[in-house]
C-alpha atoms as a PDB file:
ATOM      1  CA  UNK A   1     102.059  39.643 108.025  1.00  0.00           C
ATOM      2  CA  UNK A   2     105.765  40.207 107.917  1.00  0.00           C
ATOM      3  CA  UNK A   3     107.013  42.687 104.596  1.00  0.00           C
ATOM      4  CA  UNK A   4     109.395  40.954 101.942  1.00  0.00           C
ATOM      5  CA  UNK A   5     112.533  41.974 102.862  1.00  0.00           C
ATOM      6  CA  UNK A   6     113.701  41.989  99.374  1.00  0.00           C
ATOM      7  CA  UNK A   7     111.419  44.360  98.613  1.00  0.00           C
ATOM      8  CA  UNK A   8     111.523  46.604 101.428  1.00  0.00           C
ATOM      9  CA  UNK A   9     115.483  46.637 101.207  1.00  0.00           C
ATOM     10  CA  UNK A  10     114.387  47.805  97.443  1.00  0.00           C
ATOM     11  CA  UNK A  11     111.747  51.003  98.836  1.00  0.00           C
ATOM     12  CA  UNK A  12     114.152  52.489 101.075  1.00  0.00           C
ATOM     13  CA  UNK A  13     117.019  54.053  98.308  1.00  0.00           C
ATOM     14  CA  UNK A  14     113.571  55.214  96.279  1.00  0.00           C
ATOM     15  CA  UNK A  15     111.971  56.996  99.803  1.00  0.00           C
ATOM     16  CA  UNK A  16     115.856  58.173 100.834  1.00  0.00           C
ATOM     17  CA  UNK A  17     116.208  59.761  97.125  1.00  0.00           C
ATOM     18  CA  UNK A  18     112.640  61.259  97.086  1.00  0.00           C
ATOM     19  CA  UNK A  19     112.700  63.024 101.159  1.00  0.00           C
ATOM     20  CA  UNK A  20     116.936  64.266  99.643  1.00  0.00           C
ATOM     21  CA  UNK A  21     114.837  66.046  96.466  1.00  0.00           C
ATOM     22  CA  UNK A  22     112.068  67.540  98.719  1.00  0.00           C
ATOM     23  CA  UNK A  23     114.565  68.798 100.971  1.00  0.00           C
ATOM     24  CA  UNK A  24     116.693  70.465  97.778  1.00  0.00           C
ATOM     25  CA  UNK A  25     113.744  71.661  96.267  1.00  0.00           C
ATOM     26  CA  UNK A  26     112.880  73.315  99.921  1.00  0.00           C
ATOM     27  CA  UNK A  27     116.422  74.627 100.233  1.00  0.00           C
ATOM     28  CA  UNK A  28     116.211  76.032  96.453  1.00  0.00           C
ATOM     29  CA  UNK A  29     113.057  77.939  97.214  1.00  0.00           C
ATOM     30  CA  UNK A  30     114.586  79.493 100.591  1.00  0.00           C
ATOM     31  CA  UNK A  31     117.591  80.647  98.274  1.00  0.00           C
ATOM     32  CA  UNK A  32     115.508  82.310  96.075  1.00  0.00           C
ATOM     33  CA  UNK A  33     113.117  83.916  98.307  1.00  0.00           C
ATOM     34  CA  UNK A  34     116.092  84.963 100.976  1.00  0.00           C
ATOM     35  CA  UNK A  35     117.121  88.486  99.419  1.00  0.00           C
ATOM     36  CA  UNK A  36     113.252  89.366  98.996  1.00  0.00           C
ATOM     37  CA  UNK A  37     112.583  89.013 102.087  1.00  0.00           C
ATOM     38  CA  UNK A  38     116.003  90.769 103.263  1.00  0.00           C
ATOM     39  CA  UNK A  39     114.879  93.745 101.536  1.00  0.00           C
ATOM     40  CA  UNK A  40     111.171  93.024 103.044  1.00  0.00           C
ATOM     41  CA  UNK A  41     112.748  93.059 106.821  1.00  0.00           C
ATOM     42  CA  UNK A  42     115.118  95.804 105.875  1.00  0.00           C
ATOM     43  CA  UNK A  43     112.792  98.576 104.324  1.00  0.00           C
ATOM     44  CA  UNK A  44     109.063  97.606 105.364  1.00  0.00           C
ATOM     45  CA  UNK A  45     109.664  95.673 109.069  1.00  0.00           C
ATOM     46  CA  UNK A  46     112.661  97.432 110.225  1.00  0.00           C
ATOM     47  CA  UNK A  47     110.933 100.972 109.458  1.00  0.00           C
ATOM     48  CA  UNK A  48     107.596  99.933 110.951  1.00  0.00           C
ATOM     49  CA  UNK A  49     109.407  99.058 114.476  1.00  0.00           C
ATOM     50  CA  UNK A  50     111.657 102.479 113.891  1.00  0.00           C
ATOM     51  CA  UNK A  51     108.514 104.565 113.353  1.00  0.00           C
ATOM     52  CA  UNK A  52     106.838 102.724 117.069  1.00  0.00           C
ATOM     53  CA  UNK A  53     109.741 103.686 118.692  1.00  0.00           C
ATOM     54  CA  UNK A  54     110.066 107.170 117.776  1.00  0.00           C
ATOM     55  CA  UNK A  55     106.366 107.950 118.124  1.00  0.00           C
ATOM     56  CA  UNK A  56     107.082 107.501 121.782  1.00  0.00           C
ATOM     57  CA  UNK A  57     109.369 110.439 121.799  1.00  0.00           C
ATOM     58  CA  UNK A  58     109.190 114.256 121.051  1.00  0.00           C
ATOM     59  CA  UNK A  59     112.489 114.017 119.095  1.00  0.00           C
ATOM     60  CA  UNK A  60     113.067 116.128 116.292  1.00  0.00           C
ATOM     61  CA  UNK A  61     115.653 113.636 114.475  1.00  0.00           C
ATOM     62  CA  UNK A  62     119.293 115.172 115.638  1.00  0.00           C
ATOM     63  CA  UNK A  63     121.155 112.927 117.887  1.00  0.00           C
ATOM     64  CA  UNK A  64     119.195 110.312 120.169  1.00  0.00           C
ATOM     65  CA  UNK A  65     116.004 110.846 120.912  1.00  0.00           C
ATOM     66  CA  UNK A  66     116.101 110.760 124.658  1.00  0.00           C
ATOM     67  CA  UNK A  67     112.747 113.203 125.855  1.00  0.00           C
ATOM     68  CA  UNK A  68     110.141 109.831 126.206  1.00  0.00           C
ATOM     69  CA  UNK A  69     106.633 111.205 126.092  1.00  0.00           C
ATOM     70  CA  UNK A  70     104.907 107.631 126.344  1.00  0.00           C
ATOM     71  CA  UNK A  71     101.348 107.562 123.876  1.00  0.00           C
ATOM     72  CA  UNK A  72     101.155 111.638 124.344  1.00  0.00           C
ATOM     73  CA  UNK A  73     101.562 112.209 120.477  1.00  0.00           C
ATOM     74  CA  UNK A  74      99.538 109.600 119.933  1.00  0.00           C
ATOM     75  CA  UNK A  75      96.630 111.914 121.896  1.00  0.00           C
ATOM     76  CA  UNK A  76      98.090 115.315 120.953  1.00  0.00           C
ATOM     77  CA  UNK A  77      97.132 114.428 117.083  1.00  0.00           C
ATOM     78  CA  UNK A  78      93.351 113.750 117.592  1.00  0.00           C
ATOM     79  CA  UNK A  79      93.411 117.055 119.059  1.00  0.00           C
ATOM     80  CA  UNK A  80      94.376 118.779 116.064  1.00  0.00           C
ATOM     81  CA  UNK A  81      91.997 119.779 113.605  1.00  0.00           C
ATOM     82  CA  UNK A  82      93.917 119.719 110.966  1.00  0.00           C
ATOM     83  CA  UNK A  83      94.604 116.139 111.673  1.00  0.00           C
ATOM     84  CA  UNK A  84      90.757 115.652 111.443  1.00  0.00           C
ATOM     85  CA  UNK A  85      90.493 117.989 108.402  1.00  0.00           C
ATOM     86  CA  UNK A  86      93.197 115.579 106.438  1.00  0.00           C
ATOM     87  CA  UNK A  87      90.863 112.433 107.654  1.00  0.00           C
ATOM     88  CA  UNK A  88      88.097 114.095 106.198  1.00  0.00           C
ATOM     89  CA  UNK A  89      89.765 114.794 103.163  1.00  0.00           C
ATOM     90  CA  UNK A  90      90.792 111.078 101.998  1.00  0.00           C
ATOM     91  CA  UNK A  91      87.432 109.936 103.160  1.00  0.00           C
ATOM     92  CA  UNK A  92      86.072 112.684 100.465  1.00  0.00           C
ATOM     93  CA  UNK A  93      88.615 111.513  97.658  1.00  0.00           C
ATOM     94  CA  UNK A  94      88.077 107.649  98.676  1.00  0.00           C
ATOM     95  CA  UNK A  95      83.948 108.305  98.510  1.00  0.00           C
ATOM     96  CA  UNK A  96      84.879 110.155  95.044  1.00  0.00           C
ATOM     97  CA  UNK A  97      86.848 107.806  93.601  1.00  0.00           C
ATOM     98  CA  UNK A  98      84.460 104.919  93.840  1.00  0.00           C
ATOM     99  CA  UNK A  99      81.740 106.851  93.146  1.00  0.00           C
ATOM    100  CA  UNK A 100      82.970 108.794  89.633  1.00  0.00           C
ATOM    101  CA  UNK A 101      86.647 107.749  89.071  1.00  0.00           C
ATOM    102  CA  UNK A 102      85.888 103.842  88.792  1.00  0.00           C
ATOM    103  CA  UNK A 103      82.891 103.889  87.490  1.00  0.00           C
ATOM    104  CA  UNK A 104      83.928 106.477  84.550  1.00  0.00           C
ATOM    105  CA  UNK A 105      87.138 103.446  83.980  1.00  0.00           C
ATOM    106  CA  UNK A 106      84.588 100.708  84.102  1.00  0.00           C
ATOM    107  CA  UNK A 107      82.761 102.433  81.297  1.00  0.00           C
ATOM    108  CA  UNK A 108      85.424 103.568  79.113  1.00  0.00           C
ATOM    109  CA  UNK A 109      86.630  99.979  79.154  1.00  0.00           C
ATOM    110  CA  UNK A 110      83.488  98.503  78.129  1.00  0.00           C
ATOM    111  CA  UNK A 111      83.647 100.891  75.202  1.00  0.00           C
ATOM    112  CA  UNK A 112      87.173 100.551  74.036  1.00  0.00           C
ATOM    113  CA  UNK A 113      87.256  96.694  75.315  1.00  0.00           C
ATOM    114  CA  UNK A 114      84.524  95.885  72.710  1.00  0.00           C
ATOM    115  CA  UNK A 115      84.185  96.625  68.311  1.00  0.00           C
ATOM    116  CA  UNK A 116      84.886 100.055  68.605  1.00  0.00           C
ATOM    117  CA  UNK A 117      86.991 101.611  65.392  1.00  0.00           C
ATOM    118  CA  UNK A 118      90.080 103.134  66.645  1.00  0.00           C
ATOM    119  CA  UNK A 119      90.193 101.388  69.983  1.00  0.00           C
ATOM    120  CA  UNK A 120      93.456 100.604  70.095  1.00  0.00           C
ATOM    121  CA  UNK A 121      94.291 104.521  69.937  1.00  0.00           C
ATOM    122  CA  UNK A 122      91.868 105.367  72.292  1.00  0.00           C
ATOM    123  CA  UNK A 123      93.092 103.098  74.868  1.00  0.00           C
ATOM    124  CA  UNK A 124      96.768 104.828  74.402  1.00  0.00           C
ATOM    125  CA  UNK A 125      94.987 108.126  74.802  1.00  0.00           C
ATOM    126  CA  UNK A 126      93.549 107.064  78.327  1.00  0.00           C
ATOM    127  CA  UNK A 127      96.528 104.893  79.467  1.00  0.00           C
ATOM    128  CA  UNK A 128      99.144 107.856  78.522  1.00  0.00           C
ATOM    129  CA  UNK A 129      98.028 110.159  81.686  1.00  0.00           C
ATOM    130  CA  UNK A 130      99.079 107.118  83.672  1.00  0.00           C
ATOM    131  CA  UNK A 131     102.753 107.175  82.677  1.00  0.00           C
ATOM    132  CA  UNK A 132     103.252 110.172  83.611  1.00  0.00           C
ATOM    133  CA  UNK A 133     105.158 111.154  86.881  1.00  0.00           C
ATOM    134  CA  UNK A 134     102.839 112.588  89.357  1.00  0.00           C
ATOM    135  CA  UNK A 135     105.000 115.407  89.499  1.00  0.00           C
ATOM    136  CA  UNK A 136     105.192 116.180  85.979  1.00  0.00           C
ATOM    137  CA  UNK A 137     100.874 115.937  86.279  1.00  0.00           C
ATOM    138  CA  UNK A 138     100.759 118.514  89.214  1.00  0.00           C
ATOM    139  CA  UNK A 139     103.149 120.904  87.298  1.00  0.00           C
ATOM    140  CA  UNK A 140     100.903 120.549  84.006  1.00  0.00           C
ATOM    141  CA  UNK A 141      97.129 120.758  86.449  1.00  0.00           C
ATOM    142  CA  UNK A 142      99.402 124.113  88.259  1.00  0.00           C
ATOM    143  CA  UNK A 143      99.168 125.302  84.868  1.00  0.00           C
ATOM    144  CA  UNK A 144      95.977 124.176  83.792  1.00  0.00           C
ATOM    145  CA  UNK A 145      94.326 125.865  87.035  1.00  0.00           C
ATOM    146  CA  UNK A 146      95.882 129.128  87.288  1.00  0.00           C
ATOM    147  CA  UNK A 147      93.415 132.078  88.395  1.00  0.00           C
ATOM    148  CA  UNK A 148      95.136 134.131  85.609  1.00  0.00           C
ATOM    149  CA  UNK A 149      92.674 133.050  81.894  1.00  0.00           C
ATOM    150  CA  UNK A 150      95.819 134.445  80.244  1.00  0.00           C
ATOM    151  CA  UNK A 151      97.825 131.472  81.184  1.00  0.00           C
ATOM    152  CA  UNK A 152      95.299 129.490  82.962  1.00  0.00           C
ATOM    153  CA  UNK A 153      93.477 127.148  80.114  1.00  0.00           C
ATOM    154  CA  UNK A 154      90.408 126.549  81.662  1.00  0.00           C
ATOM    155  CA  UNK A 155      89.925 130.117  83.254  1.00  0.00           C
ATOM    156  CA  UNK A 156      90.423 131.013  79.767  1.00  0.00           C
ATOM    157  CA  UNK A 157      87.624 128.474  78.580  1.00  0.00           C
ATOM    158  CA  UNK A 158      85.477 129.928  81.355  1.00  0.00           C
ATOM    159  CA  UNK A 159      85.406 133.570  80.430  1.00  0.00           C
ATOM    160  CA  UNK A 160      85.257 132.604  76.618  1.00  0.00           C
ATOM    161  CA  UNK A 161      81.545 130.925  77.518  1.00  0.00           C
ATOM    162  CA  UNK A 162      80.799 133.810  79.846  1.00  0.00           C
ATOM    163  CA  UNK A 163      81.334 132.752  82.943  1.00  0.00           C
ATOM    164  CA  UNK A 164      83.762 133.720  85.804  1.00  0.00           C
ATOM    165  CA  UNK A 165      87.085 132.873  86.497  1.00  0.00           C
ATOM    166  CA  UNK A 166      87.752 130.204  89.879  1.00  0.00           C
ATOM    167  CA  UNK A 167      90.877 130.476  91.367  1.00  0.00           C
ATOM    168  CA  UNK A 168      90.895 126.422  91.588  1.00  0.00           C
ATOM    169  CA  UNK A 169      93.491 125.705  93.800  1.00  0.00           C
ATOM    170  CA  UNK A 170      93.139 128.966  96.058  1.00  0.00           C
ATOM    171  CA  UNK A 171      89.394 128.901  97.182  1.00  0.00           C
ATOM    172  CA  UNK A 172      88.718 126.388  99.825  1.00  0.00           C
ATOM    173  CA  UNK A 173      85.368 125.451  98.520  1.00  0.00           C
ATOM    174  CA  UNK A 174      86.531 124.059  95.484  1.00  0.00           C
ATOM    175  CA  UNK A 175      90.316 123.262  96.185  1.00  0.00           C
ATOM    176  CA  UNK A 176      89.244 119.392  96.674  1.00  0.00           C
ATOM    177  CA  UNK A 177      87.298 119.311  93.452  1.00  0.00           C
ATOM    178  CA  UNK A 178      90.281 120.556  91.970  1.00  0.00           C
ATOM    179  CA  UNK A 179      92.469 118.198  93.502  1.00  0.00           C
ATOM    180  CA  UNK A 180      89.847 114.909  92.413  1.00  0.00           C
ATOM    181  CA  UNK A 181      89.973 116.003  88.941  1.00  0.00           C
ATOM    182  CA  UNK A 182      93.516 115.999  88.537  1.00  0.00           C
ATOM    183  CA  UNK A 183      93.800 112.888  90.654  1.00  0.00           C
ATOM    184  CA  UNK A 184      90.842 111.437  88.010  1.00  0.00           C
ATOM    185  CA  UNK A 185      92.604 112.157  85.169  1.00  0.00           C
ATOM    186  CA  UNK A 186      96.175 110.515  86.301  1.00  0.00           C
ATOM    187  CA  UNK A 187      94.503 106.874  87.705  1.00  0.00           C
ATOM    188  CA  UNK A 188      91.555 106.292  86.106  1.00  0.00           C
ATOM    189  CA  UNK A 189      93.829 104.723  82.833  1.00  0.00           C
ATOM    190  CA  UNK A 190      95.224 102.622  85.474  1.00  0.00           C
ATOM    191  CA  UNK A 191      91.712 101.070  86.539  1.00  0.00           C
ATOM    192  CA  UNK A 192      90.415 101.125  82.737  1.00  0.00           C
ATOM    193  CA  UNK A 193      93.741  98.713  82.240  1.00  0.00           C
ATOM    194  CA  UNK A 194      92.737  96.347  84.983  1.00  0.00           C
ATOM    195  CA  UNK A 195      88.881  96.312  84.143  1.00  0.00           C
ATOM    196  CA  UNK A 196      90.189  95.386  80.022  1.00  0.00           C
ATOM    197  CA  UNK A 197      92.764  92.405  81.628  1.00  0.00           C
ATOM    198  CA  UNK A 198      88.961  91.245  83.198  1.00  0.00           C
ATOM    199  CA  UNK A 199      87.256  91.556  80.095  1.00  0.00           C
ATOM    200  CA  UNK A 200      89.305  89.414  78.116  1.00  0.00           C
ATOM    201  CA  UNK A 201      88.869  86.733  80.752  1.00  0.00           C
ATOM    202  CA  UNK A 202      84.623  86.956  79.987  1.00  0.00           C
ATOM    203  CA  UNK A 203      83.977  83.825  78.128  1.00  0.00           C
ATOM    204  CA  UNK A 204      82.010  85.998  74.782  1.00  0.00           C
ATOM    205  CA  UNK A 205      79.873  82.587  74.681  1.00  0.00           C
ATOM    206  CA  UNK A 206      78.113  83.950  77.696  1.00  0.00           C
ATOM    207  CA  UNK A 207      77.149  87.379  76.374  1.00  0.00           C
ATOM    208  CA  UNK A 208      76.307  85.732  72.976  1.00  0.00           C
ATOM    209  CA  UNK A 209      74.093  83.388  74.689  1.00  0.00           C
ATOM    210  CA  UNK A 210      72.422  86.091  76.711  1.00  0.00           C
ATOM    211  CA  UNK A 211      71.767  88.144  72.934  1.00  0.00           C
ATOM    212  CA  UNK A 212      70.075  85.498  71.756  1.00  0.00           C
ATOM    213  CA  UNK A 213      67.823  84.831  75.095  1.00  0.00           C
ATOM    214  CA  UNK A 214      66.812  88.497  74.711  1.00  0.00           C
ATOM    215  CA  UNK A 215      68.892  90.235  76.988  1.00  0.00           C
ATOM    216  CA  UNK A 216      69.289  93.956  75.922  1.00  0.00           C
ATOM    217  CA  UNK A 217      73.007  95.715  76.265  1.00  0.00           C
ATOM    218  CA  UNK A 218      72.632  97.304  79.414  1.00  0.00           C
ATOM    219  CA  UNK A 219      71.214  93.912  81.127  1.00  0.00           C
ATOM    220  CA  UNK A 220      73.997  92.096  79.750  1.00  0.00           C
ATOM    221  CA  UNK A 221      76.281  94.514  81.054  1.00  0.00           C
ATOM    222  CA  UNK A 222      74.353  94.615  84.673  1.00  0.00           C
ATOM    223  CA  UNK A 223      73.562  90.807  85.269  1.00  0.00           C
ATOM    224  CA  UNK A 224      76.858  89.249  82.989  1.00  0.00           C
ATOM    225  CA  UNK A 225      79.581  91.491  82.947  1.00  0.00           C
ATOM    226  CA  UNK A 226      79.519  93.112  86.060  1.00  0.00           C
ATOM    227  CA  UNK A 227      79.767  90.029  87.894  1.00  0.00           C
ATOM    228  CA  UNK A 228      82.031  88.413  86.009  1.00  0.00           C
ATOM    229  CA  UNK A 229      84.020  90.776  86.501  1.00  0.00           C
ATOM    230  CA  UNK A 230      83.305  90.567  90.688  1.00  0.00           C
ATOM    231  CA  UNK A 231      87.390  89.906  91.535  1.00  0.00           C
ATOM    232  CA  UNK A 232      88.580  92.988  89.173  1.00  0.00           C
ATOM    233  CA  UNK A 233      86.823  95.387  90.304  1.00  0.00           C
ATOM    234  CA  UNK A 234      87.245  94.257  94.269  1.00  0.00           C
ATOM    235  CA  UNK A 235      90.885  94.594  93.644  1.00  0.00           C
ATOM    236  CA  UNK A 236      90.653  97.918  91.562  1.00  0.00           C
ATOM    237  CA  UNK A 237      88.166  99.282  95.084  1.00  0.00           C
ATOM    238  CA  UNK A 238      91.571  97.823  96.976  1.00  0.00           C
ATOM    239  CA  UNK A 239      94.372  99.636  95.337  1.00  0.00           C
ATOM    240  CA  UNK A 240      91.852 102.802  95.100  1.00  0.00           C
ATOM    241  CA  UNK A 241      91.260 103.435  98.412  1.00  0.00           C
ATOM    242  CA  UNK A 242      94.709 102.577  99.435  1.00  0.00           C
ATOM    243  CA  UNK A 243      95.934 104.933  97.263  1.00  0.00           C
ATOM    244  CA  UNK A 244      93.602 107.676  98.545  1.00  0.00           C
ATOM    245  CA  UNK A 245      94.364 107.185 101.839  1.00  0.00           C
ATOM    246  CA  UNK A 246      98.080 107.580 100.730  1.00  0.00           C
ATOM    247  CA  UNK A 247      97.867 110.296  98.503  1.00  0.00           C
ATOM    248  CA  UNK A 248     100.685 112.653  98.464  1.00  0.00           C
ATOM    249  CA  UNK A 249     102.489 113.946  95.786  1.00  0.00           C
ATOM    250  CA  UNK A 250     100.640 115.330  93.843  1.00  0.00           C
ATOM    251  CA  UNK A 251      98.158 117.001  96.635  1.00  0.00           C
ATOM    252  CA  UNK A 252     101.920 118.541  98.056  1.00  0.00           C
ATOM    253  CA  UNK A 253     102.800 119.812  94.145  1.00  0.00           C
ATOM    254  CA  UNK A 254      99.442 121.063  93.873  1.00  0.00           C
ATOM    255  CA  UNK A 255      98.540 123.327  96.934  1.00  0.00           C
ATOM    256  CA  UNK A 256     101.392 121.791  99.871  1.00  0.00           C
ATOM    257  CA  UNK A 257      97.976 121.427 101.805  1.00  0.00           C
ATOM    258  CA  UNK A 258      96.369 124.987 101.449  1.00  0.00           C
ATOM    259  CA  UNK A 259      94.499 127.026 101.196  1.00  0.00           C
ATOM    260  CA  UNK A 260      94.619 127.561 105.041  1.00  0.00           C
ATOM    261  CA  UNK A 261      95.114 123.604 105.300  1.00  0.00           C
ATOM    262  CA  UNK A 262      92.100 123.118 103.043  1.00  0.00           C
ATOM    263  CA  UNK A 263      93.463 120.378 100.859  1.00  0.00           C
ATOM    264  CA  UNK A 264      95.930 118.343 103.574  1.00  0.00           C
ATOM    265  CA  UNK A 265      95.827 114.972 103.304  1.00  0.00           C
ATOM    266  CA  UNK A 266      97.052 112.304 105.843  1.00  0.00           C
ATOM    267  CA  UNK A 267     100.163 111.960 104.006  1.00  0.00           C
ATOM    268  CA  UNK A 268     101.028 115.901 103.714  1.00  0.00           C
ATOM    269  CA  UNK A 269     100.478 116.221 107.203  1.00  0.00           C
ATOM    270  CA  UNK A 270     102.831 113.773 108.515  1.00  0.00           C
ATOM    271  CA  UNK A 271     105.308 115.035 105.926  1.00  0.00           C
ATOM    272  CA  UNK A 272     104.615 118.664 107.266  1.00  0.00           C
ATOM    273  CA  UNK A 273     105.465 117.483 110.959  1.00  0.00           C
ATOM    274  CA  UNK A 274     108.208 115.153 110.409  1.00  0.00           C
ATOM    275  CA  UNK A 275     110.303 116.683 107.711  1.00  0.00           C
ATOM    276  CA  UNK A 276     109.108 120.655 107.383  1.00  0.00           C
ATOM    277  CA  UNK A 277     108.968 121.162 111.129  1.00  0.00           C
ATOM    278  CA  UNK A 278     111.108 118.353 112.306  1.00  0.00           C
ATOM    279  CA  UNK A 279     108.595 116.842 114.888  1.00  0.00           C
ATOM    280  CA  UNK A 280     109.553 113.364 113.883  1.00  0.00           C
ATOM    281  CA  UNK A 281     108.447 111.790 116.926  1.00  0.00           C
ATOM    282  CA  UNK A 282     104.802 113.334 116.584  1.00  0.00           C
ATOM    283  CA  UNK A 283     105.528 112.518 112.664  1.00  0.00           C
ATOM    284  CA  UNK A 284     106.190 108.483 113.397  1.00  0.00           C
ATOM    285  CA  UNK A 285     102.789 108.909 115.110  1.00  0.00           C
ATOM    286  CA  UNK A 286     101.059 109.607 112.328  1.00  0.00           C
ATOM    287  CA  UNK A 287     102.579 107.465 110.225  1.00  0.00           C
ATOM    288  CA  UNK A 288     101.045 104.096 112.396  1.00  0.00           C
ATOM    289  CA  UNK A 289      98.080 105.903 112.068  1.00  0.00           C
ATOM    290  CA  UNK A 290      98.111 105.869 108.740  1.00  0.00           C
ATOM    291  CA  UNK A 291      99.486 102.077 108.764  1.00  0.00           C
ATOM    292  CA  UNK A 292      96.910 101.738 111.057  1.00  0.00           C
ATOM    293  CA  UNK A 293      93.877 102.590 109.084  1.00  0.00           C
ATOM    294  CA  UNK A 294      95.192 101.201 106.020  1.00  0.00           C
ATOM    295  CA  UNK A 295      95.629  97.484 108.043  1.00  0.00           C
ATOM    296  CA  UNK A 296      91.978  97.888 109.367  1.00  0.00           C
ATOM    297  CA  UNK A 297      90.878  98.499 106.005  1.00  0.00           C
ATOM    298  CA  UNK A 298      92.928  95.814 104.374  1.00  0.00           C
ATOM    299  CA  UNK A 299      91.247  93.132 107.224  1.00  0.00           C
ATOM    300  CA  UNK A 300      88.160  94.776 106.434  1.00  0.00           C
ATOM    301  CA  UNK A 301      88.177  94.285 102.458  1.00  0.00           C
ATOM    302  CA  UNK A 302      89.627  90.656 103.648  1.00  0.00           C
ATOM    303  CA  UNK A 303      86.805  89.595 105.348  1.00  0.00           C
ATOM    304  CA  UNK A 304      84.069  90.281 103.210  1.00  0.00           C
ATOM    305  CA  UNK A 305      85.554  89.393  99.994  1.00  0.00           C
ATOM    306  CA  UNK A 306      86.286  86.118 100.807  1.00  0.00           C
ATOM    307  CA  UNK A 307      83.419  84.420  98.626  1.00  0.00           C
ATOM    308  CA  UNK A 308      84.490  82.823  95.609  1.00  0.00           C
ATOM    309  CA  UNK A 309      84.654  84.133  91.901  1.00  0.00           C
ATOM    310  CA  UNK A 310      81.644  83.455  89.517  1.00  0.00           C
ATOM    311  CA  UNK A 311      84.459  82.344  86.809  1.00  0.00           C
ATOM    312  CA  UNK A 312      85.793  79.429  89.419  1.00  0.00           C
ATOM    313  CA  UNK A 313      82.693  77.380  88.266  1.00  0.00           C
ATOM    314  CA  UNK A 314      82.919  78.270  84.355  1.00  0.00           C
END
């Protein structure tokens, strides 16, 4: 059957009009998104390509870098132990932070998130350390830890109670713990923040519900909240162990990666090699390590978080 050509010659201004609006909405959107992604290429891609090329010389950033080693820094670093120590390291504040530092946020949200007097001071008391600047922390822990208990607060605390002074951030059996607790008590308001946002999202119909079925406080925290709150705390894990592997500024303020490279991180030891001793070429190596591990983890954390939310169904 032929169409009416009456009323095809009537479609075709409607379907010109509607493909002209998709194609200014599409040309709207580029607009918009065009200086983002400028400053993406300029400061994240751009860098990234940089910091391959480099690594491929032993150039020690004056004038061209012209002495081509090939992948030799790329070798040289897993012969260094102090490259392995640093590995070591973030593994030991990643395993500590998911093992104390989240766990200690998911708690302290539960209490302040719930009919708790006060709890709208208390959650400005854990969120303050947060706003800090890491460097303004490292210079108030410097202070905190010193080996002297005339200035040092908790060497001071320690000999009141009877016990011996530590010299915290000197001794390299307990320069890590040092480092942990400091790191603890700048993030973990960060994490309690995130694990409130999920809390509010809990339907309280669901807890109620549970209450009434005979479910005690700690099962309704195990078998309701917990899961409910399944995408919060996967993303709280993510930015946790991104951050550890990261960590720098506040391990450099602390200890610069002592004692005798005790407390070096990946982070303080690229920053030692590119911009102490100038080795930027072995430096840019390190760095794509670094990117490197972080993008395996990343595809990692991908993969097996890819099942869906138990709040999609509610």
């Amino acid at each position: 059957m032929q169409p009416i050509p009456a009323l095809s010659n009537a479609l075709k201004p409607r379907r010109s009009s509607t493909a002209t609006r998709k194609l200014q909405d599409r040309i709207t959107i580029f607009l918009f998104l065009l200086p983002a992604f400028i400053l993406f290429v300029f400061f994240v891609i751009y860098p990234i390509f940089r910091s391959i090329y480099f690594s491929l010389f032993d150039w020690n950033g004056f004038g061209p870098a012209t002495d081509f080693v090939g992948l030799q820094n790329f070798i040289d670093i897993f012969k260094d132990s102090v490259f392995l120590t640093a590995i070591k390291n973030c593994l030991i504040i990643v395993v500590f932070s998911l093992a104390i530092q989240l766990p200690l946020s998911l708690g302290l949200a539960v209490l302040v998130g719930r009919d708790l007097p006060g709890r709208g001071l208390f959650r400005t008391i854990f969120f303050m350390p947060y706003v800090l600047s890491e460097v303004n922390t490292a210079i108030m822990w410097t202070l905190l830890f010193s080996a002297d208990p005339e200035t040092g607060l908790i060497n001071a605390i320690l000999v009141k109670i009877g016990l011996q002074p530590v010299v915290w951030l000197g001794d390299v059996n307990v320069v890590m713990m040092a480092i942990f607790i400091a790191l603890t008590w700048k993030y973990f308001g960060f994490h309690m923040l995130l694990y409130l946002t999920g809390l509010q999202n809990i339907p309280k119909d669901i807890e109620e519900a549970a209450r009434i079925d005979g479910a005690s406080s700690f099962q309704n925290f195990l078998y309701i909240t917990v899961p409910l709150l399944g995408s919060t705390i996967r993303t709280s894990v993510y930015l946790s162990v991104l951050g550890s592997l990261q960590q720098f500024v506040l391990v450099w303020m602390l200890t610069r990666g002592g004692p005798v490279n005790a407390s070096e991180t990946l982070a303080t030891y690229m920053y030692r090699y590119g911009f102490v001793r100038f080795e930027l070429g072995y430096g840019s190596a390190v760095a794509l390590y670094m990117f490197l591990f972080c993008l395996i983890f990343s595809l990692i954390y991908k993969y097996f978080t890819r099942k869906p939310d138990y709040l999609t169904g509610l």
